[in-house]
PDB file of N, CA and C in Angstrom:
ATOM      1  N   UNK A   1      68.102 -25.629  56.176  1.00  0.00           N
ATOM      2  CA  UNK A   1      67.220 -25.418  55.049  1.00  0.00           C
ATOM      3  C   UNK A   1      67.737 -24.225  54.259  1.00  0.00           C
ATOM      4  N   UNK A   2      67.812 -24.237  53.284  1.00  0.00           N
ATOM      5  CA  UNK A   2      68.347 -23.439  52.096  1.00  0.00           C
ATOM      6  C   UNK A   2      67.159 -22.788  51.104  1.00  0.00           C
ATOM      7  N   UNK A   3      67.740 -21.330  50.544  1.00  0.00           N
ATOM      8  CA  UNK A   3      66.604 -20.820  49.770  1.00  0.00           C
ATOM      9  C   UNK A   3      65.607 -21.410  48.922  1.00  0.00           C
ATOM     10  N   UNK A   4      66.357 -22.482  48.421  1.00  0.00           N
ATOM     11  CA  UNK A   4      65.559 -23.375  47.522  1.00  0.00           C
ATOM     12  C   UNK A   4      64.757 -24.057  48.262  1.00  0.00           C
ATOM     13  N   UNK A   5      64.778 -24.557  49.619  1.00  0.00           N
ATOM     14  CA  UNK A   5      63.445 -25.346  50.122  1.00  0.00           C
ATOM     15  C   UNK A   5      62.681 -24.163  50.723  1.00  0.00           C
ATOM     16  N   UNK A   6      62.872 -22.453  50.823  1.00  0.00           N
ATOM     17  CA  UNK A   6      62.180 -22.353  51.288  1.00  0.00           C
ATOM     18  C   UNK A   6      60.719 -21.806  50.166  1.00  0.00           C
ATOM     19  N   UNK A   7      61.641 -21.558  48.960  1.00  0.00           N
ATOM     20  CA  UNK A   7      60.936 -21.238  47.855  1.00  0.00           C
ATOM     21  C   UNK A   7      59.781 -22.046  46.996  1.00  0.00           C
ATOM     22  N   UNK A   8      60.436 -23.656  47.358  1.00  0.00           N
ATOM     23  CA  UNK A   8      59.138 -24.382  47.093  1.00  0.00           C
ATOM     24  C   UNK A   8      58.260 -24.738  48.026  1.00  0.00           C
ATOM     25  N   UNK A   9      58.637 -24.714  48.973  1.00  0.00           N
ATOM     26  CA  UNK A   9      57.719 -24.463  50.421  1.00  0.00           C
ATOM     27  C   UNK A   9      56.699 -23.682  50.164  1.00  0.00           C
ATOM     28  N   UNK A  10      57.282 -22.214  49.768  1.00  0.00           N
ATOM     29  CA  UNK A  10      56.271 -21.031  49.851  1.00  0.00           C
ATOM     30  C   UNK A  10      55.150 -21.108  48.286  1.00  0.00           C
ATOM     31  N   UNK A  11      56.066 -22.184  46.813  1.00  0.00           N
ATOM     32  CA  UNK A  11      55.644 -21.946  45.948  1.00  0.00           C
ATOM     33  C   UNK A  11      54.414 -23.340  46.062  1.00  0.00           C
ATOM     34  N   UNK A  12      54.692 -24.384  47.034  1.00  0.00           N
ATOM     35  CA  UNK A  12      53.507 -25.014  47.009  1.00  0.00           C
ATOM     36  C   UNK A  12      52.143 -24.848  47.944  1.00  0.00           C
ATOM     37  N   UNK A  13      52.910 -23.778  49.314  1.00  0.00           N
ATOM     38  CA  UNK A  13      51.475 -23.062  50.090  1.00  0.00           C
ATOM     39  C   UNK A  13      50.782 -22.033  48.486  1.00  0.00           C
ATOM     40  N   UNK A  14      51.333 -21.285  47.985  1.00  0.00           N
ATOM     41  CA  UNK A  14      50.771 -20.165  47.040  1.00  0.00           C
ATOM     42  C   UNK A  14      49.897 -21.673  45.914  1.00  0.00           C
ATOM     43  N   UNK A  15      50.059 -23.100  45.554  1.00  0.00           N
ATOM     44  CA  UNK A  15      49.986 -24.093  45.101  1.00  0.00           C
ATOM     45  C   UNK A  15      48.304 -24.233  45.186  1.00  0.00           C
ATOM     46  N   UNK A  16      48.183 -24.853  46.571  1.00  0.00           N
ATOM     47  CA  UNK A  16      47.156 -25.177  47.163  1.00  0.00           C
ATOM     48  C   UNK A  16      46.523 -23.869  47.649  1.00  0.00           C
ATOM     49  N   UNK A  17      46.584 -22.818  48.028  1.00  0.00           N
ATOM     50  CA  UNK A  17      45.789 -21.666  48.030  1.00  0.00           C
ATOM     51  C   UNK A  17      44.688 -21.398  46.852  1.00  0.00           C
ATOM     52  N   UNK A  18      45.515 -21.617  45.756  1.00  0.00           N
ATOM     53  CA  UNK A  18      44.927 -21.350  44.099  1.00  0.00           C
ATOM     54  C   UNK A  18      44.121 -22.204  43.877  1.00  0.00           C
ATOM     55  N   UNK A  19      44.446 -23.611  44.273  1.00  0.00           N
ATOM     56  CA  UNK A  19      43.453 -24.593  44.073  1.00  0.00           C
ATOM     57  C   UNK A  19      41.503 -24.476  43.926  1.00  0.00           C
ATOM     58  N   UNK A  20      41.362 -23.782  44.688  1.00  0.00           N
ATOM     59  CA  UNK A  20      40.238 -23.965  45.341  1.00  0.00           C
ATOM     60  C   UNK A  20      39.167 -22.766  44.480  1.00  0.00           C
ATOM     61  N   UNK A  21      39.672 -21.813  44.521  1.00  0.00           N
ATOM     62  CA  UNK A  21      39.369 -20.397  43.812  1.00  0.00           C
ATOM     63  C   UNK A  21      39.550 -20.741  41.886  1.00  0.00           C
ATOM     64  N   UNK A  22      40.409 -21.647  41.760  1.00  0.00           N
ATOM     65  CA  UNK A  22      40.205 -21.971  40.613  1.00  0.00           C
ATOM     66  C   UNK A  22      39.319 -23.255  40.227  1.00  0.00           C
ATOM     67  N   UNK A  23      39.250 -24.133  40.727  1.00  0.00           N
ATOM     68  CA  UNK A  23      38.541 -25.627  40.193  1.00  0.00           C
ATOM     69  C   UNK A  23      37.037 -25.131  40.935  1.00  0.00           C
ATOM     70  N   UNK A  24      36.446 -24.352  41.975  1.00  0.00           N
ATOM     71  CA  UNK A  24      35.301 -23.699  41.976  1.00  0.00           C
ATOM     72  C   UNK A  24      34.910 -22.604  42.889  1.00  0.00           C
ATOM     73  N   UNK A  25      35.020 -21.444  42.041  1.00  0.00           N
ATOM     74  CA  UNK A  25      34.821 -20.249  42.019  1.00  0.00           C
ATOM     75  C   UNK A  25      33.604 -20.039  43.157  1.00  0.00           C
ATOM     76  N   UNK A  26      32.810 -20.151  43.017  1.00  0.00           N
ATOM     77  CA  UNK A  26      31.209 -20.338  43.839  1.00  0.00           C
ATOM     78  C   UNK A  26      31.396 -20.552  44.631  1.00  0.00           C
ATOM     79  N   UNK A  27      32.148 -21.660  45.113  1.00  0.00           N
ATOM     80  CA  UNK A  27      32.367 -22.443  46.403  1.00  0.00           C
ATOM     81  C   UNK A  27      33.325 -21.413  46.920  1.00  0.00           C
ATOM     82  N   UNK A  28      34.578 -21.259  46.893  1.00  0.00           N
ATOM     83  CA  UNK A  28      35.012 -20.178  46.902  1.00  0.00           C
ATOM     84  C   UNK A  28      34.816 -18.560  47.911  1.00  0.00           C
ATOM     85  N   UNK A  29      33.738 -18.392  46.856  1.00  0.00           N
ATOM     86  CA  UNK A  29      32.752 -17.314  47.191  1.00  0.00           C
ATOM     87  C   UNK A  29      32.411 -17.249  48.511  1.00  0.00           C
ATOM     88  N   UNK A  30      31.432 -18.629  48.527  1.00  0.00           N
ATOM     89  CA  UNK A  30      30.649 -19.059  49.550  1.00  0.00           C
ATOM     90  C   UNK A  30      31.174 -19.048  50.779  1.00  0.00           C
ATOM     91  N   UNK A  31      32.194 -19.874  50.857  1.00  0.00           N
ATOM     92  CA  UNK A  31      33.085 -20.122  52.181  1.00  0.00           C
ATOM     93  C   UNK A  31      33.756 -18.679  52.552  1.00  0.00           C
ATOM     94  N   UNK A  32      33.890 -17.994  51.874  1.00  0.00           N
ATOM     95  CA  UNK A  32      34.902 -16.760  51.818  1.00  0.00           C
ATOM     96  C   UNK A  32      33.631 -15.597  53.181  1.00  0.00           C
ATOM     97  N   UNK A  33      32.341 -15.878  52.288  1.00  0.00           N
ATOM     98  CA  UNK A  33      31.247 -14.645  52.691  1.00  0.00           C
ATOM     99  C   UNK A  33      31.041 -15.924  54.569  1.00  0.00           C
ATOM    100  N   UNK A  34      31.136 -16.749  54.478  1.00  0.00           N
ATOM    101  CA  UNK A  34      30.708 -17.709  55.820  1.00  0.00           C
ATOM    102  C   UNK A  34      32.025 -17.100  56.755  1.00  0.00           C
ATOM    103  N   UNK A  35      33.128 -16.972  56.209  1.00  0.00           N
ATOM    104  CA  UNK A  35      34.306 -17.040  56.887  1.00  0.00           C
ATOM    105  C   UNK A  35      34.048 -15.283  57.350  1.00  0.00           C
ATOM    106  N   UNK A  36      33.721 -14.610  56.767  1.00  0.00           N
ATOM    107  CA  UNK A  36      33.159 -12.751  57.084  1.00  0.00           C
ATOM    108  C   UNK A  36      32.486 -12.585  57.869  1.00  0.00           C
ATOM    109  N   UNK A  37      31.763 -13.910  58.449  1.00  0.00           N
ATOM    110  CA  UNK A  37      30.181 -13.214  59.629  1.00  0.00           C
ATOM    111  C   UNK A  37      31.257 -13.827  60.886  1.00  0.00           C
ATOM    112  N   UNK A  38      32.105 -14.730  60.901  1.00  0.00           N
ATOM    113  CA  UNK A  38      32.771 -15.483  62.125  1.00  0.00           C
ATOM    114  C   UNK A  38      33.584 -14.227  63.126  1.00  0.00           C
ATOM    115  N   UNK A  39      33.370 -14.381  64.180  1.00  0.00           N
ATOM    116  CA  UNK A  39      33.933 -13.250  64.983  1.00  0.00           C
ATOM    117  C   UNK A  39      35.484 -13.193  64.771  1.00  0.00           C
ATOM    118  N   UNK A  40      36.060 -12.363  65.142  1.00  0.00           N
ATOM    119  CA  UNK A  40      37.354 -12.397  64.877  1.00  0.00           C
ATOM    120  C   UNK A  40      37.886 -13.449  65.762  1.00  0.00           C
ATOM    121  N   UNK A  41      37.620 -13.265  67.436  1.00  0.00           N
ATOM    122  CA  UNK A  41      38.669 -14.336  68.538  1.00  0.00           C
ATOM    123  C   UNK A  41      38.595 -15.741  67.816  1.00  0.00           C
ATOM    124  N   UNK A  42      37.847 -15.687  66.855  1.00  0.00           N
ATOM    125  CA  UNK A  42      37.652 -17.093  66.969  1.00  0.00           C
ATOM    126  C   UNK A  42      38.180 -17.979  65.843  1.00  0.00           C
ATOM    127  N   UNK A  43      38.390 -16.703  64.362  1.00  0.00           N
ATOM    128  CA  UNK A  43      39.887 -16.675  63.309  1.00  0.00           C
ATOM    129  C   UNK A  43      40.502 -16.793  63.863  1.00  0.00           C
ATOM    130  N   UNK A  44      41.124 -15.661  65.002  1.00  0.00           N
ATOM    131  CA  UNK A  44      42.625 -15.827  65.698  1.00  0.00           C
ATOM    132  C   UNK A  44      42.830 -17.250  65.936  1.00  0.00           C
ATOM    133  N   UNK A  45      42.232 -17.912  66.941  1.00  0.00           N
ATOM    134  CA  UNK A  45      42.603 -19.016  67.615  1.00  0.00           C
ATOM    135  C   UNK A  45      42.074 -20.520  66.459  1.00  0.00           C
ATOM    136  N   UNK A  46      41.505 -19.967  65.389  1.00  0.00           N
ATOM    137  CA  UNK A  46      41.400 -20.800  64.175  1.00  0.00           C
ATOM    138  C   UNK A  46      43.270 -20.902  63.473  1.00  0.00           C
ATOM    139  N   UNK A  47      44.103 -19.428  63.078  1.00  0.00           N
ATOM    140  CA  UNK A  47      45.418 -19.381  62.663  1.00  0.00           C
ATOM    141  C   UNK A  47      46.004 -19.987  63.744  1.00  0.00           C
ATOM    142  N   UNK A  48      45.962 -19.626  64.904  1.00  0.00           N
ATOM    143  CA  UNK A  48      47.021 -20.296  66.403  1.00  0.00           C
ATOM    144  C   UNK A  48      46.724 -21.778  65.541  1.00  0.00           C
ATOM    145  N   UNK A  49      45.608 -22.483  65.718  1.00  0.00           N
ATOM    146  CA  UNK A  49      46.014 -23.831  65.439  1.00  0.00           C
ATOM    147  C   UNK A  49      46.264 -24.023  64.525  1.00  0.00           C
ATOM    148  N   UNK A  50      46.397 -23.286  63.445  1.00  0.00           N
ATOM    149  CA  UNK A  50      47.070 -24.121  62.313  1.00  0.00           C
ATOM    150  C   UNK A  50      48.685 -23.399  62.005  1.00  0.00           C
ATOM    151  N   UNK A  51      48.832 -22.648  63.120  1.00  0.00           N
ATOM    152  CA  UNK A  51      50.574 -22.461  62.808  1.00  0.00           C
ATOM    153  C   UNK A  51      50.804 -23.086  63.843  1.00  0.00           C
ATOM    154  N   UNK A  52      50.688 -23.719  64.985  1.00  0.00           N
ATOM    155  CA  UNK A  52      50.883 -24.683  65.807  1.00  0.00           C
ATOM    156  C   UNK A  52      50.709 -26.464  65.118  1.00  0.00           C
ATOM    157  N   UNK A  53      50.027 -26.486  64.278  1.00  0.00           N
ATOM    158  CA  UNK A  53      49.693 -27.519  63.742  1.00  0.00           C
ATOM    159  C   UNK A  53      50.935 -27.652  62.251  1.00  0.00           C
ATOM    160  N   UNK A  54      51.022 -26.445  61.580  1.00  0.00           N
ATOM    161  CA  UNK A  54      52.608 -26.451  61.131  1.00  0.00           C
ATOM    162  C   UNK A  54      53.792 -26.555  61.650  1.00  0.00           C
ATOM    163  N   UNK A  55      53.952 -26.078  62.737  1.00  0.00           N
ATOM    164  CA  UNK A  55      55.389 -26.075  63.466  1.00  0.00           C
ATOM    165  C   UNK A  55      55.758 -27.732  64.101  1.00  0.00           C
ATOM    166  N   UNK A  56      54.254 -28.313  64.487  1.00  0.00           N
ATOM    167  CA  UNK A  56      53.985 -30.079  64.770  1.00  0.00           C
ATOM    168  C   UNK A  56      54.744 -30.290  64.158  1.00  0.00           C
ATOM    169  N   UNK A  57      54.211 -30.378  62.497  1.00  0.00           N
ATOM    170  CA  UNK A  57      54.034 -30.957  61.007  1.00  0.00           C
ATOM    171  C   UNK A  57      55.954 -31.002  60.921  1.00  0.00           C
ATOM    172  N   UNK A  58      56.537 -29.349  60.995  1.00  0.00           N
ATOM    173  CA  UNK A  58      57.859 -29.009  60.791  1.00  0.00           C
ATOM    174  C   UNK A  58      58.958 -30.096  61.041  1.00  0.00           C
ATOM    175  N   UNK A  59      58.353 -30.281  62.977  1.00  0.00           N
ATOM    176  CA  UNK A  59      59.229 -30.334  63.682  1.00  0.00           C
ATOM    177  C   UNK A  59      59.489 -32.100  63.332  1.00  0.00           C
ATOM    178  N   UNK A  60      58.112 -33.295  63.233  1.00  0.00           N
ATOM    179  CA  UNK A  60      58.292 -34.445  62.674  1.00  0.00           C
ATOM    180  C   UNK A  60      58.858 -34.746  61.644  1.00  0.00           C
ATOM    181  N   UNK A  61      59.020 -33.596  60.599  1.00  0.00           N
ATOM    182  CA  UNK A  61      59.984 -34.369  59.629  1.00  0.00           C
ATOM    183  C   UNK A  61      61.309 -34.108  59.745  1.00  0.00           C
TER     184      UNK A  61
END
C-alpha cells in the first residue's frame, strides 16, 4: 500500500466522520452528551472492537 491509498483511506474515515455533525447537528449533540455519561471500560472495549473489526475488514480484502 502506497501513500496514496493511505491518504484516501484517511481522507474517507475524516469523509464519514463529517457526515453526521453536518446533515444533523442535534443528533449529533445528542449522541455525543449519551456517549459522556458511558463509563470509560466500556468505550475502551467499544474501540477494541472496532479496530479489531477493521483489521477483520483489512485483512479480507
Amino acid at each position: 500500500m502506497g501513500f496514496k491509498e493511505l491518504f484516501i483511506a484517511i481522507s474517507l474515515v475524516l469523509i464519514l466522520e463529517g457526515l453526521l455533525p453536518f446533515i444533523s447537528p442535534s443528533l449529533f449533540k445528542r449522541i455525543t452528551l449519551q456517549i459522556s455519561e458511558i463509563n470509560e471500560s466500556s468505550i475502551r472495549i467499544m474501540g477494541l472492537c472496532l479496530i479489531i473489526l477493521g483489521v477483520l475488514i483489512i485483512n479480507f480484502i
